[in-house]
C-alpha atoms as a PDB file:
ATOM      1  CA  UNK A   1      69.865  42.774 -23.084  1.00  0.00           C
ATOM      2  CA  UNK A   2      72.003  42.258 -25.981  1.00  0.00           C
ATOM      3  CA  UNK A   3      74.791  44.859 -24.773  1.00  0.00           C
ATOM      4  CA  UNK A   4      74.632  43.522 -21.224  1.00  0.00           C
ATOM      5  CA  UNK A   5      75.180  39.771 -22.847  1.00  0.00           C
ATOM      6  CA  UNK A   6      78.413  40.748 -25.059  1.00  0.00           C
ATOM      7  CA  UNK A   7      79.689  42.064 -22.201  1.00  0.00           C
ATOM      8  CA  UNK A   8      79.195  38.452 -20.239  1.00  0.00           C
ATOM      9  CA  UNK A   9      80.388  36.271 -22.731  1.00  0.00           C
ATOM     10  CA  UNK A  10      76.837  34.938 -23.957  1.00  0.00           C
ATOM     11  CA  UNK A  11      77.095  31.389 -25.588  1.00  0.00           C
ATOM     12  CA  UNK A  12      74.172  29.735 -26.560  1.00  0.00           C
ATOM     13  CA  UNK A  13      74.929  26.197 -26.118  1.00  0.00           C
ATOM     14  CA  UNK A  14      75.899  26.344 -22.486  1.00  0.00           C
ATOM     15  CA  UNK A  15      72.505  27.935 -21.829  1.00  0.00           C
ATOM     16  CA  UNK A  16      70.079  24.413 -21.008  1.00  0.00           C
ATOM     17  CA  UNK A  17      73.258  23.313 -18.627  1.00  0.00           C
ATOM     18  CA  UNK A  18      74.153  26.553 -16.884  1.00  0.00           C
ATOM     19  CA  UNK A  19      70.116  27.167 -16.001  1.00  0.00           C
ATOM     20  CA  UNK A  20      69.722  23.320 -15.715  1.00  0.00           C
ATOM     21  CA  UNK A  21      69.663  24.127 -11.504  1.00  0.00           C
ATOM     22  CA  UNK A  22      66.485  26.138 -12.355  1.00  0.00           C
ATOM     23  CA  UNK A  23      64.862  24.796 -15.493  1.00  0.00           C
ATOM     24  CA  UNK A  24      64.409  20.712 -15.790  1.00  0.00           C
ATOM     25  CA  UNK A  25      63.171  21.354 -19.299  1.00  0.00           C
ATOM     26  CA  UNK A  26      63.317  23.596 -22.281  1.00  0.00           C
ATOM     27  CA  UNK A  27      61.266  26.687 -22.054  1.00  0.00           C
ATOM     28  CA  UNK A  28      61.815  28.599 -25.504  1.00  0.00           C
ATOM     29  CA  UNK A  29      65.240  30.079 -26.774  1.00  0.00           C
ATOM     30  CA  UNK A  30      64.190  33.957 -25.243  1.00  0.00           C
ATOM     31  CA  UNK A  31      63.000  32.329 -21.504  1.00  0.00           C
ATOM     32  CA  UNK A  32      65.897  29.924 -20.998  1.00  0.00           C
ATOM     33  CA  UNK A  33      68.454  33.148 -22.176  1.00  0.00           C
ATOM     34  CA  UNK A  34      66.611  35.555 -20.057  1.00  0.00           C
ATOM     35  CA  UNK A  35      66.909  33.072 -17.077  1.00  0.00           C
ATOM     36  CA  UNK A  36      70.773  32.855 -17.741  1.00  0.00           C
ATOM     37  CA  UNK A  37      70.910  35.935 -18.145  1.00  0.00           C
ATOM     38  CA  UNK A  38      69.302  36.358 -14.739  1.00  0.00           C
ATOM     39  CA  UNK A  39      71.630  34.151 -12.942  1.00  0.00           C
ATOM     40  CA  UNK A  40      74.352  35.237 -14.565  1.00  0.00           C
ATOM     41  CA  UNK A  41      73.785  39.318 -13.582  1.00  0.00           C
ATOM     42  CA  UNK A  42      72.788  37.968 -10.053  1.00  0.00           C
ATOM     43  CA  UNK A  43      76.254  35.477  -9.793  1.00  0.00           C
ATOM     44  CA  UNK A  44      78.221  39.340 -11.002  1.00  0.00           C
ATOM     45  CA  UNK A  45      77.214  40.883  -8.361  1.00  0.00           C
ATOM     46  CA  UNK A  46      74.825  43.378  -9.796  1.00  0.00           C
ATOM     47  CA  UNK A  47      72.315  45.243  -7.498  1.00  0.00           C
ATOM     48  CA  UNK A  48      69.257  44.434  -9.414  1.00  0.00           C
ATOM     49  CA  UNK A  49      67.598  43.285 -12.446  1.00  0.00           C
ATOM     50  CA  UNK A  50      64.660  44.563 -14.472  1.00  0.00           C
ATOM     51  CA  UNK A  51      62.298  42.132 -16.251  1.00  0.00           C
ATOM     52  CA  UNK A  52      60.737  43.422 -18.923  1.00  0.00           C
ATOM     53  CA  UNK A  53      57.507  41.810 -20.831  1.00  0.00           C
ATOM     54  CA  UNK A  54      54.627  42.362 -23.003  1.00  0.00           C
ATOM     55  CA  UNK A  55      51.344  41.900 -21.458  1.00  0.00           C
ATOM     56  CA  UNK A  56      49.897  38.337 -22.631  1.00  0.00           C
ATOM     57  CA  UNK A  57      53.400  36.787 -23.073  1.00  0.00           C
ATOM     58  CA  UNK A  58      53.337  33.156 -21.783  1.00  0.00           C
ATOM     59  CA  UNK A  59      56.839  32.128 -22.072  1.00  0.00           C
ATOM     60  CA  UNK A  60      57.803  35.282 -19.805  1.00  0.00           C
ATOM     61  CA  UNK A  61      54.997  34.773 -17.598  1.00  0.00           C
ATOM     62  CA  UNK A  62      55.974  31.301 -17.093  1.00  0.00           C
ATOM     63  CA  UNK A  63      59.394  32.086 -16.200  1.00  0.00           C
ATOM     64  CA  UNK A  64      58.471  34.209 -13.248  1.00  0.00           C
ATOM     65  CA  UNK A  65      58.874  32.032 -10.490  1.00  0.00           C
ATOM     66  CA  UNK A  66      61.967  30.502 -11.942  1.00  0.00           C
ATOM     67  CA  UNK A  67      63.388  34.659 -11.529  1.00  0.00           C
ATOM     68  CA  UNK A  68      61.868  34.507  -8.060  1.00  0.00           C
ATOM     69  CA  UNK A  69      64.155  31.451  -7.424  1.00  0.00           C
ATOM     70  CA  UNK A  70      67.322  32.988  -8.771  1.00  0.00           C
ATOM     71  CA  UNK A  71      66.103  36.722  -6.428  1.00  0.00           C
ATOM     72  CA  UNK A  72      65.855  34.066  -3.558  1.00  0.00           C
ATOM     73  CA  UNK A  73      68.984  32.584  -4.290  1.00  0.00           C
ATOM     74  CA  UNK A  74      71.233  35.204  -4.960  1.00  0.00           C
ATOM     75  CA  UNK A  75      69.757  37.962  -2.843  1.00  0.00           C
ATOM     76  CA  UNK A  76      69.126  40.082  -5.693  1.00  0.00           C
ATOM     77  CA  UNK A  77      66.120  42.197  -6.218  1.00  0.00           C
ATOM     78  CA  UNK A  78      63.635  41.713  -9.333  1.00  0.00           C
ATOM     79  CA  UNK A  79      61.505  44.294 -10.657  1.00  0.00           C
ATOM     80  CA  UNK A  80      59.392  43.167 -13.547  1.00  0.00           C
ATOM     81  CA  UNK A  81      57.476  45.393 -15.686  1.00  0.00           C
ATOM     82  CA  UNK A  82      54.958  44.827 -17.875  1.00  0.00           C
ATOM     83  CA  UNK A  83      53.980  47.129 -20.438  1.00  0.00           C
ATOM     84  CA  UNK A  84      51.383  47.348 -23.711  1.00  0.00           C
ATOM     85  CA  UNK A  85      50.384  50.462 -25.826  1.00  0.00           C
ATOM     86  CA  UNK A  86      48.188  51.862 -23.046  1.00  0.00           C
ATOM     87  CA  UNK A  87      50.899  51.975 -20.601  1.00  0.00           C
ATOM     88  CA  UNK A  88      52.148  55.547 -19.762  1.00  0.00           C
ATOM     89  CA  UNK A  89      56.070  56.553 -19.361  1.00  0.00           C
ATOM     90  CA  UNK A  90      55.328  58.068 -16.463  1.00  0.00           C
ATOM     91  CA  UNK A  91      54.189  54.838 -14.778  1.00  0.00           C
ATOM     92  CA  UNK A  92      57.337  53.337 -16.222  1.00  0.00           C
ATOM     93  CA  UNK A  93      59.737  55.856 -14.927  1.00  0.00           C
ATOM     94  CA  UNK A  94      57.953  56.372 -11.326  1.00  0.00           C
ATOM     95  CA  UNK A  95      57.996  52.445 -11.248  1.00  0.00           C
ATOM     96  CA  UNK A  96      61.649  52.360 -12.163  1.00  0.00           C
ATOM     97  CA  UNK A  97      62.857  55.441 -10.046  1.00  0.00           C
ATOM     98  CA  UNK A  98      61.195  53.687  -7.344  1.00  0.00           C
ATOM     99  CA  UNK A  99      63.279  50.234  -7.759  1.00  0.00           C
ATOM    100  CA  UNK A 100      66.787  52.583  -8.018  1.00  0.00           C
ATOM    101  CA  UNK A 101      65.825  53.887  -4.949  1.00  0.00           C
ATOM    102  CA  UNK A 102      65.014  50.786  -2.674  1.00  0.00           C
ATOM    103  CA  UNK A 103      68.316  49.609  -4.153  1.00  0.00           C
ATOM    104  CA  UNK A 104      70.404  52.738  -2.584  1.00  0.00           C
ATOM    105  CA  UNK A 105      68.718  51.974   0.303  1.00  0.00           C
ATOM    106  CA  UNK A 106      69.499  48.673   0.116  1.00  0.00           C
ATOM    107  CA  UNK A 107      73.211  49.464  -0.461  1.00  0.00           C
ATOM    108  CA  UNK A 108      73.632  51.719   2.248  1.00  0.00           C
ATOM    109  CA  UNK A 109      71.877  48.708   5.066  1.00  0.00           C
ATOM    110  CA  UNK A 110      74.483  46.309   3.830  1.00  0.00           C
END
């Protein structure tokens, strides 16, 4: 995230009004940057996002359906993974292979 974010010009104190569309309230400094940050990939035109999370972690549970909005919105696709020490990097790599590849699909439709 952090590379992606120089590379968009992350500010901090624009985040509560640029995600103020999709949020009516403060969710916690990582959910309300990862749901710019979601907006903003979408609004650049990129062909999908990943959404990463710990098993068990509320704040990026709870901002779920706000990413739903922004997939809606934009007409971007969301995969979201969640991982915890049991999860295999196999799983991770068929899941993510599989997301690349409905996305060339999805390129060559429209």
């Amino acid at each position: 995230m952090n590379i992606t974010n120089r590379n968009l010009h992350y500010k901090t104190k624009n985040l509560e009004v640029e995600t103020s569309e999709y949020c009516k309230y403060e969710m916690g400094p990582t959910s309300t940057a990862n749901i710019w940050c979601a907006k903003n990939y979408a609004s650049h035109g990129f062909d999908g996002i990943v959404h990463a999370k710990s098993v068990g972690c509320t704040p990026e549970i709870d901002i779920m359906p706000v990413l739903q909005n922004i997939s809606e919105d934009y007409k971007v696709p969301i995969l979201y993974l969640t991982y915890d020490s049991q999860t295999s990097d196999t799983g991770l790599a068929t899941r993510l292979e599989a997301f690349y590849d409905m996305i060339s699909m999805r390129k060559k439709v429209f």
